[in-house]
Structure formats: C-alpha cells, structure tokens
C-alpha atoms as a PDB file:
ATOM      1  CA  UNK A   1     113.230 131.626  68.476  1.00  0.00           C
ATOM      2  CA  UNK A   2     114.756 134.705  69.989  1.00  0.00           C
ATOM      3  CA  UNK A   3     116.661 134.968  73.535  1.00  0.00           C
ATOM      4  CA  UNK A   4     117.791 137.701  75.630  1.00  0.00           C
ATOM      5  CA  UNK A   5     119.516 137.015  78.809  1.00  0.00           C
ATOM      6  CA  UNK A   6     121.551 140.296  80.460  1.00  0.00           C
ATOM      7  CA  UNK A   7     122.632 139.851  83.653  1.00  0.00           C
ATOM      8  CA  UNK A   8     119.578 138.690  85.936  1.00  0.00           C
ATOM      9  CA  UNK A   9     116.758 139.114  83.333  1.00  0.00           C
ATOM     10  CA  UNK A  10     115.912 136.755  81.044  1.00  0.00           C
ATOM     11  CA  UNK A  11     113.549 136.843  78.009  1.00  0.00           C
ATOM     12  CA  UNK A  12     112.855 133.568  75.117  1.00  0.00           C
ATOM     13  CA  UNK A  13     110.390 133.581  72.306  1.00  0.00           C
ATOM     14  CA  UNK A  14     109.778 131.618  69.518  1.00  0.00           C
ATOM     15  CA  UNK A  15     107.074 131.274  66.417  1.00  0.00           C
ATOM     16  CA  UNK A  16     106.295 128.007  64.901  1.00  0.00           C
ATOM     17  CA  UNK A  17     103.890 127.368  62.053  1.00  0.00           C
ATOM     18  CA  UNK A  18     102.935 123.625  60.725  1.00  0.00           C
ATOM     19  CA  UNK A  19     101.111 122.897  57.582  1.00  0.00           C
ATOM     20  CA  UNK A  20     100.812 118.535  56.708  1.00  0.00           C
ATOM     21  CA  UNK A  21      98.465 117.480  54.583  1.00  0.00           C
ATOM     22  CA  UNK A  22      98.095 113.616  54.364  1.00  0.00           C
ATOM     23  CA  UNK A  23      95.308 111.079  53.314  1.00  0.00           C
ATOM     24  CA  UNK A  24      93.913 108.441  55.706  1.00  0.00           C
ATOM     25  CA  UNK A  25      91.847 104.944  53.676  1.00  0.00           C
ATOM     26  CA  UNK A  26      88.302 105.048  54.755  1.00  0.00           C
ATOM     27  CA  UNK A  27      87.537 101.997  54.160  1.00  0.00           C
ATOM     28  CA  UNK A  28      89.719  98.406  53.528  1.00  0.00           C
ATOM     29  CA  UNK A  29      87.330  97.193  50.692  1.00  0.00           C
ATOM     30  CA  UNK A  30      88.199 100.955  48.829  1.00  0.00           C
ATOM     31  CA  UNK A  31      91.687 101.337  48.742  1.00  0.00           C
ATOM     32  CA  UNK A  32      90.863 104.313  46.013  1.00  0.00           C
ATOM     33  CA  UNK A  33      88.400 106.027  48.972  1.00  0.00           C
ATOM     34  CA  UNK A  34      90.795 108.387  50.852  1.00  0.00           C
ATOM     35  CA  UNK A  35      90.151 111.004  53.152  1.00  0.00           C
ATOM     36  CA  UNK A  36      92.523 114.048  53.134  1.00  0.00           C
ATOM     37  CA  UNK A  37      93.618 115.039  56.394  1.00  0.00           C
ATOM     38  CA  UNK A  38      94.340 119.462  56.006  1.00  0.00           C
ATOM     39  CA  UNK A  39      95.806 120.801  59.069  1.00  0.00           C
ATOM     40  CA  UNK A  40      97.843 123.952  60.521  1.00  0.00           C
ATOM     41  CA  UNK A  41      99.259 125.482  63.314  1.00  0.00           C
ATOM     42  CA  UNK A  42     100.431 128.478  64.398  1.00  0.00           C
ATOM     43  CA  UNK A  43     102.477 128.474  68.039  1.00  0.00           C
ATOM     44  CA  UNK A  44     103.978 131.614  69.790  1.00  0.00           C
ATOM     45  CA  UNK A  45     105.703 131.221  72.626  1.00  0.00           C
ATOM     46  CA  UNK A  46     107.607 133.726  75.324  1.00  0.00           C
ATOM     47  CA  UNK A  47     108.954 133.214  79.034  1.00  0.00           C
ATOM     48  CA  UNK A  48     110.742 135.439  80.771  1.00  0.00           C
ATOM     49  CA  UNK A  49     112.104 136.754  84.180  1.00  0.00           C
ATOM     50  CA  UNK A  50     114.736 137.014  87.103  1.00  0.00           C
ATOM     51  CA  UNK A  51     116.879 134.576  88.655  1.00  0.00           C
ATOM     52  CA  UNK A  52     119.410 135.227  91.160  1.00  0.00           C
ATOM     53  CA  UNK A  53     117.657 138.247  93.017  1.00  0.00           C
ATOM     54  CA  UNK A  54     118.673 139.355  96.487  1.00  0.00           C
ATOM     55  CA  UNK A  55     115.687 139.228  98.073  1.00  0.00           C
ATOM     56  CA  UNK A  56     112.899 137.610 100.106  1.00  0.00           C
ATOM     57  CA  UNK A  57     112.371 135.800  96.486  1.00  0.00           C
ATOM     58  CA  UNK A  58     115.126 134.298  94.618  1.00  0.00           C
ATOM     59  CA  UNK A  59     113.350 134.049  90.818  1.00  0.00           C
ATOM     60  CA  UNK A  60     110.500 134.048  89.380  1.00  0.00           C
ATOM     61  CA  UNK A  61     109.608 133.394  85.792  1.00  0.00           C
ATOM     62  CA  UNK A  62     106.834 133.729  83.345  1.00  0.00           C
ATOM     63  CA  UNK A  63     105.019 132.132  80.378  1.00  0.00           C
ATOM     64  CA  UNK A  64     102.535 132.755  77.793  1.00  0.00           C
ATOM     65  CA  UNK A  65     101.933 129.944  74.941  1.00  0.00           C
ATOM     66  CA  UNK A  66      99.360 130.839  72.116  1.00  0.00           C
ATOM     67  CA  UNK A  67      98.200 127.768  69.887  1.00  0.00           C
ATOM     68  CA  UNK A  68      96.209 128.386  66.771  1.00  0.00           C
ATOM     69  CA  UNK A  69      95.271 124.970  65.233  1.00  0.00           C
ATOM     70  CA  UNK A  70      92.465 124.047  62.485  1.00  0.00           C
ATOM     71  CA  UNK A  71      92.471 120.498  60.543  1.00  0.00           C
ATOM     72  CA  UNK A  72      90.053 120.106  57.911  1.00  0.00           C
ATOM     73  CA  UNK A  73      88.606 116.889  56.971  1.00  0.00           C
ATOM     74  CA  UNK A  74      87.742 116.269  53.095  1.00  0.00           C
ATOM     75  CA  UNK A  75      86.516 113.382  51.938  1.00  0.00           C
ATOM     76  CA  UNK A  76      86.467 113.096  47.793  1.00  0.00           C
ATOM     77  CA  UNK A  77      87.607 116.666  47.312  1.00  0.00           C
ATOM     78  CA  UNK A  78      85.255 118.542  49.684  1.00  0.00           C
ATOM     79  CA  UNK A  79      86.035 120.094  52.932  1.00  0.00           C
ATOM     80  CA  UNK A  80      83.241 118.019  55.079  1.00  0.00           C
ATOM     81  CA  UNK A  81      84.655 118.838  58.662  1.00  0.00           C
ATOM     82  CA  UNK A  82      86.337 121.389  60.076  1.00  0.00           C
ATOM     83  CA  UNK A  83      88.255 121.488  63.508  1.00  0.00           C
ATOM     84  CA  UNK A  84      89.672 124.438  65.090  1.00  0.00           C
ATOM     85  CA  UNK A  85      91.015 124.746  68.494  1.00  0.00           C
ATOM     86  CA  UNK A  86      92.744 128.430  70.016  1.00  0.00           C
ATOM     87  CA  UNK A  87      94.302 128.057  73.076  1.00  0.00           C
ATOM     88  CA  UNK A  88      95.916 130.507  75.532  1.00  0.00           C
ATOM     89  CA  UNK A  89      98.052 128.868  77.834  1.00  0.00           C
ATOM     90  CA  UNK A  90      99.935 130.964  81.117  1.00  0.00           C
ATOM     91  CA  UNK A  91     101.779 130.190  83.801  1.00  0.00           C
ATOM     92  CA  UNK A  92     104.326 131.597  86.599  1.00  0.00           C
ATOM     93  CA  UNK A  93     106.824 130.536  88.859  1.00  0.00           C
ATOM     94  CA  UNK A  94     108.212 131.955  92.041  1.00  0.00           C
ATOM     95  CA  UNK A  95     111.461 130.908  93.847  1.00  0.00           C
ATOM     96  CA  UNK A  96     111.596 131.961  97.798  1.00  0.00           C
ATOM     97  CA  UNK A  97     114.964 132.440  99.155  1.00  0.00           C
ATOM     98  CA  UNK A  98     116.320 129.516 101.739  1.00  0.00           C
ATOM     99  CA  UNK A  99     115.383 130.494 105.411  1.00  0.00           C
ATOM    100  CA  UNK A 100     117.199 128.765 107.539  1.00  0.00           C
ATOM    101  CA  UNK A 101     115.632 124.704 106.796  1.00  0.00           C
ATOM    102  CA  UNK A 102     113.113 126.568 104.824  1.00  0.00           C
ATOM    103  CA  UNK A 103     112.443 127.034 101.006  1.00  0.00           C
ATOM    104  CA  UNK A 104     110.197 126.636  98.279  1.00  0.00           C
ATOM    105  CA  UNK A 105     108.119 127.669  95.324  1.00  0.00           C
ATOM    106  CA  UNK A 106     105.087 128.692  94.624  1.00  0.00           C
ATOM    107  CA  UNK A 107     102.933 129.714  91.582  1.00  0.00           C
ATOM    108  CA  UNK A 108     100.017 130.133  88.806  1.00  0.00           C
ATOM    109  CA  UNK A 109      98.401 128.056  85.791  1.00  0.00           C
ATOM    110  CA  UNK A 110      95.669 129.173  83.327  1.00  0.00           C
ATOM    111  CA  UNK A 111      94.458 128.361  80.184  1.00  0.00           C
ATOM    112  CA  UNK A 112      91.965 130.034  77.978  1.00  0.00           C
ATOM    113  CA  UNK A 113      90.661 127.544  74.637  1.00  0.00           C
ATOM    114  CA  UNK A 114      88.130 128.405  72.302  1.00  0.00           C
ATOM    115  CA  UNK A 115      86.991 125.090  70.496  1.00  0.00           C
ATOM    116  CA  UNK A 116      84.425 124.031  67.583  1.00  0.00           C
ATOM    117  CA  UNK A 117      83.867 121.655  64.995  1.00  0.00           C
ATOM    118  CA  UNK A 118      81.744 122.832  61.815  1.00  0.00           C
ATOM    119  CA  UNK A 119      80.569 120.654  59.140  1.00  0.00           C
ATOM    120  CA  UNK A 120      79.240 116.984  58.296  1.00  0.00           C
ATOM    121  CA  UNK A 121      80.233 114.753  61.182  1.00  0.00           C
ATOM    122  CA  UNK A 122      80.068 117.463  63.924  1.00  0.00           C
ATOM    123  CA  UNK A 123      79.971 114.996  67.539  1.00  0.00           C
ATOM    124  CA  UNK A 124      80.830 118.297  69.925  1.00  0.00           C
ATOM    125  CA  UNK A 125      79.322 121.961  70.260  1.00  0.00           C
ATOM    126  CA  UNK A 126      81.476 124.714  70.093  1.00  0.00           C
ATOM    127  CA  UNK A 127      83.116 125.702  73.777  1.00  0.00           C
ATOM    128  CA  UNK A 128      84.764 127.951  75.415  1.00  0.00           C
ATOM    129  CA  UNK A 129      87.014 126.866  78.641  1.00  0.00           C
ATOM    130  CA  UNK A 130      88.728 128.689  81.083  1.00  0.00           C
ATOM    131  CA  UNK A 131      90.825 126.981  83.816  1.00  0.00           C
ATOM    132  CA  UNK A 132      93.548 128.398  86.566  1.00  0.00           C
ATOM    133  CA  UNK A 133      95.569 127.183  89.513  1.00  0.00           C
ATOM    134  CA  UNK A 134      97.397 127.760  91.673  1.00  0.00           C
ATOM    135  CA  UNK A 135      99.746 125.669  93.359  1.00  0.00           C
ATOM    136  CA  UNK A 136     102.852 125.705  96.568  1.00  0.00           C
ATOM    137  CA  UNK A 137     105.774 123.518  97.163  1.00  0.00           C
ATOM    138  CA  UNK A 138     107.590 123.369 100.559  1.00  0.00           C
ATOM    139  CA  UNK A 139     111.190 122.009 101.745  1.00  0.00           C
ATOM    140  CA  UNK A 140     112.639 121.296 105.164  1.00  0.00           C
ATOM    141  CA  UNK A 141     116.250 120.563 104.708  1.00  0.00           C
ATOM    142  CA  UNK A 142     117.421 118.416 107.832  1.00  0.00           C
ATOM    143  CA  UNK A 143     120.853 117.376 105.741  1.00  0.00           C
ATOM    144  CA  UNK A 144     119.960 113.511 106.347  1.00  0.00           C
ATOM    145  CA  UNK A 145     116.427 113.953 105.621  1.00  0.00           C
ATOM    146  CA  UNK A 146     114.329 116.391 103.435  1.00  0.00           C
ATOM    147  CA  UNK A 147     110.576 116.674 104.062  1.00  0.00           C
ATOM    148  CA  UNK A 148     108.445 118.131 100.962  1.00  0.00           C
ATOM    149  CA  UNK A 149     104.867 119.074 101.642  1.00  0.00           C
ATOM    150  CA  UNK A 150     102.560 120.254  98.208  1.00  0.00           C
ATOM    151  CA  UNK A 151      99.550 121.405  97.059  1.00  0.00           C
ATOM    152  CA  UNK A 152      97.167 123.051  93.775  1.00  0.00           C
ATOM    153  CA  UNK A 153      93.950 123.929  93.868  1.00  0.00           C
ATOM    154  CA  UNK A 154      92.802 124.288  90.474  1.00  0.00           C
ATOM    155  CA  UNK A 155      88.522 125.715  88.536  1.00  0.00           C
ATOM    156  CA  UNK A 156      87.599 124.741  85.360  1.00  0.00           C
ATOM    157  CA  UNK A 157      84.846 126.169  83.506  1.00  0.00           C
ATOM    158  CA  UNK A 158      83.069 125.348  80.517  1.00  0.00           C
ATOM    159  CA  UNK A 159      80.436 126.793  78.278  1.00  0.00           C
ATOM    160  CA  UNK A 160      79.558 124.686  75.190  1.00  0.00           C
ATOM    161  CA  UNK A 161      77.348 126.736  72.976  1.00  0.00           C
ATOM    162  CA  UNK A 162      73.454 125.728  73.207  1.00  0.00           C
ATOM    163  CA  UNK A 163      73.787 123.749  76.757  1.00  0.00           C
ATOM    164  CA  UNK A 164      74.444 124.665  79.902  1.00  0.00           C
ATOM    165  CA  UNK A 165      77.568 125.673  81.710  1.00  0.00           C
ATOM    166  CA  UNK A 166      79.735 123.790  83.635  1.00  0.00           C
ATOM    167  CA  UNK A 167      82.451 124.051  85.901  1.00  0.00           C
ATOM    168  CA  UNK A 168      84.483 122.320  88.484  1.00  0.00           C
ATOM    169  CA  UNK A 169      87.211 122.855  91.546  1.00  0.00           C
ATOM    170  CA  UNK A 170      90.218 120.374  92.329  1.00  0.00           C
ATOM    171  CA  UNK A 171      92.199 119.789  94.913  1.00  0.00           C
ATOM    172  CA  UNK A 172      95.523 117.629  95.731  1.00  0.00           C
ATOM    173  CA  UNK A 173      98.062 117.503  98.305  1.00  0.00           C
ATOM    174  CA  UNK A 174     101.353 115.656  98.564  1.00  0.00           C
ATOM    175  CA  UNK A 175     103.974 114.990 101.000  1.00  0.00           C
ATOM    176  CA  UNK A 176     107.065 113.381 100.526  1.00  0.00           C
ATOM    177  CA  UNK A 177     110.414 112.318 102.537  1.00  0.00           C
ATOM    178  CA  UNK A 178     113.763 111.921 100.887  1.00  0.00           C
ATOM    179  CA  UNK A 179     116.481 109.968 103.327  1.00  0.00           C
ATOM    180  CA  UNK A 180     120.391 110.271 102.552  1.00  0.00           C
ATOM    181  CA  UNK A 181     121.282 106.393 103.427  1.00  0.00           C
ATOM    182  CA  UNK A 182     125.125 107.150 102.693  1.00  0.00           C
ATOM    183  CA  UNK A 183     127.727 108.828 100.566  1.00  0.00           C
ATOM    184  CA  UNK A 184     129.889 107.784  98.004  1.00  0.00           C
END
C-alpha cells in the first residue's frame, strides 16, 4: 500500500493479489477422491480526502474497492466449475461542522458486482447487481445528554441472465440517547 497525507489531504492505496490452491475429500468412503479447490484474487483499494477544513463541512472522505475473484473447482484433474465474482464497491463520507448543539454526518454507498458460475454443477445464472445508499446521522449535544437520530435509504437491483429483473428499496431509522450518569 501507498499513503500520502500533506497537510489536510489525504490519499491511501493498496494492491493485493491471493492465489491458494487446496484439496477438499469428496467423499468419507474415498479418502483418494479429492477435489482441488483453484482460487485468486485481485483487490485494489484507494480512499482519500480532507479533514480539518474551515468550513460549513469539516471532512469528507472517499473510497473505491475493486475485487476480482475466480475459484475453480476440479474434480480428478479437470476444471468442472468455475466461479467468478467482480465487484465494485464505493462509498463517501461527509463531516458537518458543530453548530451550536448541532453536528453530524452524512453520506453514500454503492456497489457494482458482476457474478457467474460456468461449468458442471452450475445452481445460479450469471447476474449483474447494482445497489446504492445513502444514509444521515444527527447529534444534539446537551453536555448531560446526547440525542442521535439516523437514517439510509438504500435500491438494489438485479438482473440474472435468462429471468427477469429484480429490484428492491430499504429503509431504516434509528434514534438513540446517551446519558452522562457521573464523572470519574
């Protein structure tokens, strides 16, 4: 990984890559049957942004994570099933500045994957999914107590290949009180 961090910009990547190979008995009355287990990844990361700002907005910091994974299944020396997933995960954060009682944060999710399973024992069709959110947190500060209200609101969609498409809203709200009993 690589990180850069002048002044009130800040900027973090990294690259993974993962490459076991393992065998799993099939069956208890075979020890000799094994199935070989082939699988990689590939992960690149980077967030970045700005904290300490002088402004209506204190920070506010960014994300994107790529995954790249495949496992192959082969059973006596032939690939019989393969499994790749590619996702594209984002996200951001914003920090508002404290007004008077007041402060908070509020941001964004999403998340693009790319799915399918080729081969012998195929139970799934490939898909593609796309998902985002958004989502608020509030704080009153009265010293003694702090009140916290929440929320995200989040769509999913899905379009397996050969059926039809799907896709679905969420919603959730919290609201929380924290009481200072004593000090010390």
């Amino acid at each position: 990984g690589v990180g850069w961090y002048p002044g009130k910009a800040f900027l973090s990547t990294s690259y993974s890559y993962d490459h076991p190979r393992y065998g799993i008995p099939v069956d208890p009355e075979e020890p000799d049957e094994v199935r070989v287990l082939n699988m990689r990844r590939h992960n690149i990361r980077a967030t970045g942004g700005f904290h300490d700002l002088n402004s209506f907005l204190t920070g506010f910091r960014a994300s994107f994570n790529y995954n790249d994974y495949q496992h192959q299944e082969i059973p006596n020396g032939v690939i019989g099933t393969v499994f790749k997933n590619k996702t594209y995960l984002y996200d951001g954060m914003v920090e508002q500045k404290k007004t008077g009682r007041w402060s908070g944060s509020f941001g964004y999710w999403g998340m693009h994957r790319d799915y399918s399973a080729t081969g012998e024992e195929v139970l799934t069709p490939p898909t593609l999914q796309n998902a985002v959110a958004a989502f608020a947190l509030e704080t009153f500060d009265l010293r003694k107590i702090i009140l916290q209200f929440g929320g995200r609101v989040e769509h999913n969609g899905f379009a397996p290949e050969g059926q039809p498409d799907r896709s679905f809203n969420g919603a959730s709200a919290a609201a929380g009180v924290r009481i200072s009993l004593w000090e010390g």
